[in-house]
Protein backbone atom coordinates (compact mmCIF):
# COMPACT_ATOMS: atom_id res chain seq x y z
CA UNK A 1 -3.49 -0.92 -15.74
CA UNK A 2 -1.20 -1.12 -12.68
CA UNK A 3 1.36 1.59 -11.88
CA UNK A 4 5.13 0.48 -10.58
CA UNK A 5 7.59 2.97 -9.50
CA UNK A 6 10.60 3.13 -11.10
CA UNK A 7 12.37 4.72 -8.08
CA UNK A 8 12.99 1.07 -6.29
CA UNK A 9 14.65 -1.20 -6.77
CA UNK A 10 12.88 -4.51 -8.24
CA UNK A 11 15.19 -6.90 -7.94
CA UNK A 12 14.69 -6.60 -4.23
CA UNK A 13 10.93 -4.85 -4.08
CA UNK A 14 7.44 -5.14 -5.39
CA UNK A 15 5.90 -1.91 -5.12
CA UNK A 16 2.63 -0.59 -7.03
CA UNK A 17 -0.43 1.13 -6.61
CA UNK A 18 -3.77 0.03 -8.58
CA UNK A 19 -6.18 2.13 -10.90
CA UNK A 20 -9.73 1.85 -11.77
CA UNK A 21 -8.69 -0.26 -14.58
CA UNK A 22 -8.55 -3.90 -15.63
CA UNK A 23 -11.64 -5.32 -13.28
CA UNK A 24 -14.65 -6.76 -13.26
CA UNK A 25 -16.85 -4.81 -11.00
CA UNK A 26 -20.19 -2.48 -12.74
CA UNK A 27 -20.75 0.66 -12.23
CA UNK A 28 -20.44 3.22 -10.07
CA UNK A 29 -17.55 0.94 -9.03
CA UNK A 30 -15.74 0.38 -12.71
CA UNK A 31 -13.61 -1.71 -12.64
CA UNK A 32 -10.99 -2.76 -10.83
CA UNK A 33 -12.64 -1.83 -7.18
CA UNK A 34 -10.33 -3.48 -4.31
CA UNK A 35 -12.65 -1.95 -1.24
CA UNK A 36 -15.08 -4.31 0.00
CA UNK A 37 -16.64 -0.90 2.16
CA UNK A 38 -18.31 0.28 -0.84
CA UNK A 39 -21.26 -1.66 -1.40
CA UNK A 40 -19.79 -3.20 -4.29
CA UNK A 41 -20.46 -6.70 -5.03
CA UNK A 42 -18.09 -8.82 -2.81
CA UNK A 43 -17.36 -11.62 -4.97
CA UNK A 44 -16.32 -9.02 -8.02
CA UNK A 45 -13.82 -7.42 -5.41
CA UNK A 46 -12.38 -10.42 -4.25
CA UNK A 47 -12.02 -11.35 -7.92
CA UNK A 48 -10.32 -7.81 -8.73
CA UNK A 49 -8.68 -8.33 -5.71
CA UNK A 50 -7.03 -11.48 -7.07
CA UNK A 51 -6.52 -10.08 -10.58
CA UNK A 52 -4.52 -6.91 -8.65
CA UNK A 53 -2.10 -9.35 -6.26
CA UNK A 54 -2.21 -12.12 -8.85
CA UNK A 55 -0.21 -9.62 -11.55
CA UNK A 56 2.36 -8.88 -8.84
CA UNK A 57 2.91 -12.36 -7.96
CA UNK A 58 1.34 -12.03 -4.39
CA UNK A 59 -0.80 -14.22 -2.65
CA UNK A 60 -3.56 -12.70 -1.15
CA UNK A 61 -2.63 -14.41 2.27
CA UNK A 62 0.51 -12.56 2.41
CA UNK A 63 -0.97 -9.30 2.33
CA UNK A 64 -1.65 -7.18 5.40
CA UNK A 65 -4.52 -4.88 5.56
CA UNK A 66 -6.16 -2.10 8.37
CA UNK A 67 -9.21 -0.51 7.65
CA UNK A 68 -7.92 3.04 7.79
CA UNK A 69 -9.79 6.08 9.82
CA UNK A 70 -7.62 8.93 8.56
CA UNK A 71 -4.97 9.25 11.10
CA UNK A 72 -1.59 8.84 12.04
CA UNK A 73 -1.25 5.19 13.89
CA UNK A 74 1.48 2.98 12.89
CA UNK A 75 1.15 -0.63 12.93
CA UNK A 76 4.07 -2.54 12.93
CA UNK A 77 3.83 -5.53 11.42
CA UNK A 78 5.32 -9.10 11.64
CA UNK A 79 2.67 -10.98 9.67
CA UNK A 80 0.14 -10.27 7.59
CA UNK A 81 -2.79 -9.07 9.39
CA UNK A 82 -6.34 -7.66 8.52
CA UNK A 83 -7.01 -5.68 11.22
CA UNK A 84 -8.36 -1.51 12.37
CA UNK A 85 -7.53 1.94 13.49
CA UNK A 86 -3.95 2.26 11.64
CA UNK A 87 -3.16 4.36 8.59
CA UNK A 88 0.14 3.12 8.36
CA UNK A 89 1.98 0.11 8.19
CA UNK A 90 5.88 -1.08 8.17
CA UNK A 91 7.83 -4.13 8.21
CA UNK A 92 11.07 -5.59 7.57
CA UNK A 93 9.50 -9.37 6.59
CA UNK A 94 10.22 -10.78 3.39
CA UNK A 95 6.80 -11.83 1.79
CA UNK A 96 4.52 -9.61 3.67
CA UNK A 97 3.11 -6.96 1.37
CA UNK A 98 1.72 -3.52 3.24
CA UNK A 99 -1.70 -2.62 1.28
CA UNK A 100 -3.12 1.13 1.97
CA UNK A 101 -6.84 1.37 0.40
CA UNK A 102 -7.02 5.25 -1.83
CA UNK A 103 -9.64 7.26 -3.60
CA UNK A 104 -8.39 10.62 -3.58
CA UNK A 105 -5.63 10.62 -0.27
CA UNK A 106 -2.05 10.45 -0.88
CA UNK A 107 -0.43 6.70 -1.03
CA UNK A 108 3.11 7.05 0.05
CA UNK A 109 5.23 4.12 -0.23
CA UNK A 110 9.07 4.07 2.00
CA UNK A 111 11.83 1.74 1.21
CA UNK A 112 15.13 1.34 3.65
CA UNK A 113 17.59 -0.34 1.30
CA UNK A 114 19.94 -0.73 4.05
CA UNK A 115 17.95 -2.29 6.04
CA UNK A 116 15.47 -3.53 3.80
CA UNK A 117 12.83 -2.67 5.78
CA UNK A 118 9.36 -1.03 4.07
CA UNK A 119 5.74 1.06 4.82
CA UNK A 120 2.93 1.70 3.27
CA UNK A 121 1.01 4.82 4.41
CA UNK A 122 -2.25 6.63 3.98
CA UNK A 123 -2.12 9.85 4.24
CA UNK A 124 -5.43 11.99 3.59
CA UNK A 125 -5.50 15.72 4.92
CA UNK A 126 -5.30 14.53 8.89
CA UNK A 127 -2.83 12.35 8.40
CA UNK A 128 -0.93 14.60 6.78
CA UNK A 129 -1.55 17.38 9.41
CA UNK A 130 -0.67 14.44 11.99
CA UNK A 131 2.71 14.19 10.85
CA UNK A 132 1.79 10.42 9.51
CA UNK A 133 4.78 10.12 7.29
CA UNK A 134 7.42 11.34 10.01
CA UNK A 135 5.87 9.05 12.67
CA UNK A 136 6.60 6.03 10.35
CA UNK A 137 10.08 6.94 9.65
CA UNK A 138 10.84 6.96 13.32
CA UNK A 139 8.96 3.93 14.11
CA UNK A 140 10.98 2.32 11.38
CA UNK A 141 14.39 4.02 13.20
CA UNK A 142 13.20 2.99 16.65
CA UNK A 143 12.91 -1.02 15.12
CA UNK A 144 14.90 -1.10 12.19
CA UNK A 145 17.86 1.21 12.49
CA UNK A 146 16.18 3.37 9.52
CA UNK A 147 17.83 6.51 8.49
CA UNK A 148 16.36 8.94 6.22
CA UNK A 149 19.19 9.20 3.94
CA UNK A 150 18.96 5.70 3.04
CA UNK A 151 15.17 5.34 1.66
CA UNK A 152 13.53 5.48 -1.38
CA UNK A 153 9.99 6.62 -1.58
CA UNK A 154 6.97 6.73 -3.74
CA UNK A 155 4.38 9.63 -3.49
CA UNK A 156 1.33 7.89 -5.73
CA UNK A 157 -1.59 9.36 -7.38
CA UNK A 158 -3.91 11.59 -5.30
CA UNK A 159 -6.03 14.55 -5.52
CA UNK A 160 -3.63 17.61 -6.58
CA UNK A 161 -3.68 21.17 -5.84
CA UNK A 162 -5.14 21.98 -8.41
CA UNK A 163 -8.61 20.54 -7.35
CA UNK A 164 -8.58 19.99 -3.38
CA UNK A 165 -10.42 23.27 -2.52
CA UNK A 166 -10.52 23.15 1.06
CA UNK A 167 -12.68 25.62 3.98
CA UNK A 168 -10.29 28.05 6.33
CA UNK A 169 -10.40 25.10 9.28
CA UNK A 170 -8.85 22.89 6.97
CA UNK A 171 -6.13 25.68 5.40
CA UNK A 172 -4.84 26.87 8.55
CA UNK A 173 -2.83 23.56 9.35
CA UNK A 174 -0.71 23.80 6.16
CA UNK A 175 2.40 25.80 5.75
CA UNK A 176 2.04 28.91 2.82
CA UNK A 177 4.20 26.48 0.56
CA UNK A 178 1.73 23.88 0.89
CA UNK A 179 -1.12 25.44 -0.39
CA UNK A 180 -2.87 28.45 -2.56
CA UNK A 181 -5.12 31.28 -2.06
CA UNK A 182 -7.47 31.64 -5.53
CA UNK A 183 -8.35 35.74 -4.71
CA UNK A 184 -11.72 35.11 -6.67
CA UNK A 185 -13.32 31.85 -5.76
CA UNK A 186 -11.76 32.90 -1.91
CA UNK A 187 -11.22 29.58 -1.55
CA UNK A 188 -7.61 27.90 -0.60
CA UNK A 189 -6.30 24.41 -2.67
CA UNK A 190 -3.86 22.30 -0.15
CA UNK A 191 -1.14 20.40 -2.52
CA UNK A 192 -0.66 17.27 -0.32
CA UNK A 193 1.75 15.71 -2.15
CA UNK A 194 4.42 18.56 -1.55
CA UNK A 195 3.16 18.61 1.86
CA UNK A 196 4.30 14.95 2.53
CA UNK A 197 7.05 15.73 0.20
CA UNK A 198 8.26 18.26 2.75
CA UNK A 199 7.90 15.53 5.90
CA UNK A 200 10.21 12.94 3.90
CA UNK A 201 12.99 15.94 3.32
CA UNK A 202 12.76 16.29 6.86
CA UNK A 203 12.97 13.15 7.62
CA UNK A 204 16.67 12.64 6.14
CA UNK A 205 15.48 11.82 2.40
CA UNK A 206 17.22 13.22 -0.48
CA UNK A 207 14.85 15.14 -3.03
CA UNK A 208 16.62 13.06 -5.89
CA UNK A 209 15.15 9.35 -3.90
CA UNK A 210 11.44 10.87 -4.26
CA UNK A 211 9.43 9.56 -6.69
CA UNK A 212 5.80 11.66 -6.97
CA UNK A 213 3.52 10.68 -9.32
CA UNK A 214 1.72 13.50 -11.83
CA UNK A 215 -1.92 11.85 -12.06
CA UNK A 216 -4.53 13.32 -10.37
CA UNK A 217 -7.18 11.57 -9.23
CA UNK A 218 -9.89 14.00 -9.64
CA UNK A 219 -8.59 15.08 -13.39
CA UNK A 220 -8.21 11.87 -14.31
CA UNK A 221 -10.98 10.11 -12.99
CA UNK A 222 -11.39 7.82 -16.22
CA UNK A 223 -8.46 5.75 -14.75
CA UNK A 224 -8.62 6.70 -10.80
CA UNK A 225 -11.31 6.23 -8.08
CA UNK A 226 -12.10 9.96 -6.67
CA UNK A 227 -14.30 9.83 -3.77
CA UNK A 228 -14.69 14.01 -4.04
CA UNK A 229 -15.01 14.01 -7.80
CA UNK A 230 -18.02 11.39 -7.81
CA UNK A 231 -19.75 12.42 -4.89
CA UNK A 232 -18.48 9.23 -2.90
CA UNK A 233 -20.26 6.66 -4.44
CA UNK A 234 -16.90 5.25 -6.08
CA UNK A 235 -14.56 2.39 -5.45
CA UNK A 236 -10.96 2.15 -3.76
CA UNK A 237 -7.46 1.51 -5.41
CA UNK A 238 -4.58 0.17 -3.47
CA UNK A 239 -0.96 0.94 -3.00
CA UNK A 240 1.01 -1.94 -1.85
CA UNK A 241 4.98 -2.72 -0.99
CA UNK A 242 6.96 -5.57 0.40
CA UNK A 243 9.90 -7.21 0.18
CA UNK A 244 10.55 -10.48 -2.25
């Protein structure tokens, strides 16, 4: 099972972001684990690895990967690389496809289709915090001419309000329309999905060019990774976008 957007446009885009589904890999990592920092069997995620790309019609050489540390660095990108330290990635290269590894964080995908430039970004509760999705859009304005107004974007499958309970520390750095108080578990949920919702609107986007997806990862576990849910000993999904 592989989820596309419907909010781009795929004559000119291939977008999509992976599930648990559809691989070869054993438990705790069933089945379709792309993250080879899991302990999983390499050779069965390079094979899922190659079943994912392959049924998007990507080789696995054009794909550029960082091996994410939950901030807000923005690589831009020319070629595909496989490199560190960057949550974030944009380009305006045809065939060069932006993969962001997720097992609970947000995936959101951007597309300029006036300048047919793209990102892929990983935003967990830092990089949210850190403003992640804003500093892409002006990286992509600073080298592409990108304007808000004129982007699409995809908000994938992550852990919802619903089940992200989160300590005071964590709380604090989230506007009151961001998050929840529950009165008698005295614990606050942060919705991260509106919060990067809320960065995009900023950013120029129109609500109506926002896709957001309505899986959970934690509720629906049988067909996403969730690193909270089981305890961290899970595999990784990817969300990837580039231009044809």
């Amino acid at each position: 099972m592989i989820i596309i957007p419907e909010i781009f446009d795929a004559q000119k885009i291939v977008a999509a972001q992976s599930t648990r589904l559809g691989g070869i890999s054993l438990p705790p990592f069933n089945s379709m684990n792309l993250g080879l920092s899991v302990k999983d069997d390499e050779k069965n995620v390079l094979k899922n690895r190659d079943l994912f790309f392959g049924k998007l019609g990507i080789d696995l050489s054009s794909v550029s990967r960082s091996h994410q540390v939950h901030g807000n660095k923005v690589l831009l990108v020319n070629e595909p690389v496989t490199t560190e330290g960057y949550d974030a990635q944009i380009t305006n290269k045809p065939n060069v496809y932006l993969a962001v590894s997720i097992a609970d964080c947000t995936p959101v995908l951007i597309h300029d289709t006036k300048n047919n430039a793209v990102a892929a970004i990983h935003a967990g509760w830092r990089g949210t915090v850190g403003k992640i999705v804003s500093n892409t859009l002006q990286l992509m304005h600073q080298n592409y001419g990108t304007k808000g107004k004129d982007c699409k974007a995809y908000i994938g499958a992550c852990i919802s309000l619903k089940n992200f309970e989160v300590g005071d520390e964590v709380a604090t750095h989230f506007d009151v329309s961001e998050k929840r108080f529950d009165a008698i578990k005295q614990k606050w949920y942060v919705d991260l999905k509106t919060a990067n919702k809320k960065q995009l609107i900023d950013c120029g986007l129109l609500a109506q060019n926002i896709e957001i997806s309505n899986y959970c990862t934690v509720a629906d576990n049988d067909t996403f990774f969730s690193h909270r849910k089981e305890n961290g000993r899970t595999g990784r999904m990817m969300a990837v976008i580039g231009v044809k």
